[in-house]
Protein backbone atom coordinates (compact mmCIF):
# COMPACT_ATOMS: atom_id res chain seq x y z
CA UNK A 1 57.73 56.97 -12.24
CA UNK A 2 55.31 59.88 -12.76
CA UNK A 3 52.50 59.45 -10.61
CA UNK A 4 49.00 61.83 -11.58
CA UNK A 5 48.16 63.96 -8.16
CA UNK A 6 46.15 60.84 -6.21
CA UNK A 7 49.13 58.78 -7.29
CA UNK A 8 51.69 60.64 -5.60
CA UNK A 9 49.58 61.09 -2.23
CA UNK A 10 48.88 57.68 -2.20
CA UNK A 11 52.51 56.47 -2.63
CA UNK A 12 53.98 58.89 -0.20
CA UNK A 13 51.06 57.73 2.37
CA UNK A 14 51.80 53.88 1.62
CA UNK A 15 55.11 54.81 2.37
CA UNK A 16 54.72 55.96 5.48
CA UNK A 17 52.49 53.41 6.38
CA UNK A 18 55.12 51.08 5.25
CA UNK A 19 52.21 49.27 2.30
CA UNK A 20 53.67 47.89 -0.17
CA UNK A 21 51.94 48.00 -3.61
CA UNK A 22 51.50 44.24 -3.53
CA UNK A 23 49.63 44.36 0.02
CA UNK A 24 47.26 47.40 -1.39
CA UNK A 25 46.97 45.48 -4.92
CA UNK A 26 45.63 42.27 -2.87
CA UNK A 27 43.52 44.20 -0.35
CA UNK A 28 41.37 45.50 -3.74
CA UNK A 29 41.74 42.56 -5.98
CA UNK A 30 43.46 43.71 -7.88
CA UNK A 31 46.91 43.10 -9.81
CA UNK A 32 49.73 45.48 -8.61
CA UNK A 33 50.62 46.10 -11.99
CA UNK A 34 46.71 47.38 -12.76
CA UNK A 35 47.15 49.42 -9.10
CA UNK A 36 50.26 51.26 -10.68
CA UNK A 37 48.25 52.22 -14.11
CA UNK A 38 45.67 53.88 -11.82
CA UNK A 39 48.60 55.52 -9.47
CA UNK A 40 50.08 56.91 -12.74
CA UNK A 41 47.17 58.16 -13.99
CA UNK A 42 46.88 56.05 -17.03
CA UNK A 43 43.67 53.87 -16.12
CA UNK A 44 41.06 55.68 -14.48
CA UNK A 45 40.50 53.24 -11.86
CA UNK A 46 36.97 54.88 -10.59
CA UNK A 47 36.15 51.72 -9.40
CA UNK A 48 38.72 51.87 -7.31
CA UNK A 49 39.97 55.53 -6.08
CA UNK A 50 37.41 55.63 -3.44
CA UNK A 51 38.47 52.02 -1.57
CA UNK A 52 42.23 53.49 -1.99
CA UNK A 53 41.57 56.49 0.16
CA UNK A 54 39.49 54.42 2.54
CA UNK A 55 42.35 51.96 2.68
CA UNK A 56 45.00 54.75 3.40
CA UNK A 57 42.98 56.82 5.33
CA UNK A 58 43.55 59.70 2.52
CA UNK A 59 41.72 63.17 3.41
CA UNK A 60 38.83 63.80 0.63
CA UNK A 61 39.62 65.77 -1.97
C-alpha cells in the first residue's frame, strides 16, 4: 500500500504498539476501511488526524 507521510508514521507506530487498524478504526468511529483512505492519503480525514496522533502518541508535526 502507499501510505501519504502521516500514513506511514502512523502504521509503523501502530505497529510497534502492536494496534491493529480495526482497534484504531473503533477507537474513532470509524470504519477501518475509511481509516485506510485517510492513512493513504486519499480522504483528508481532518476530522480525524488530530485524535490519530493523540491516540498513538505521534510527535506534532
Amino acid at each position: 500500500m502507499n501510505y501519504s507521510e502521516f500514513g506511514a508514521e502512523a502504521r509503523k507506530i501502530m505497529l510497534i504498539k502492536g494496534i491493529s487498524m480495526a482497534e484504531l478504526a473503533k477507537d474513532l468511529g470509524i470504519s477501518p476501511y475509511y481509516l485506510g483512505e485517510i492513512l493513504k492519503g486519499t480522504r483528508p480525514g481532518k476530522k480525524y488526524k488530530g485524535r490519530i496522533s493523540e491516540i498513538l502518541e505521534m510527535e506534532e508535526e
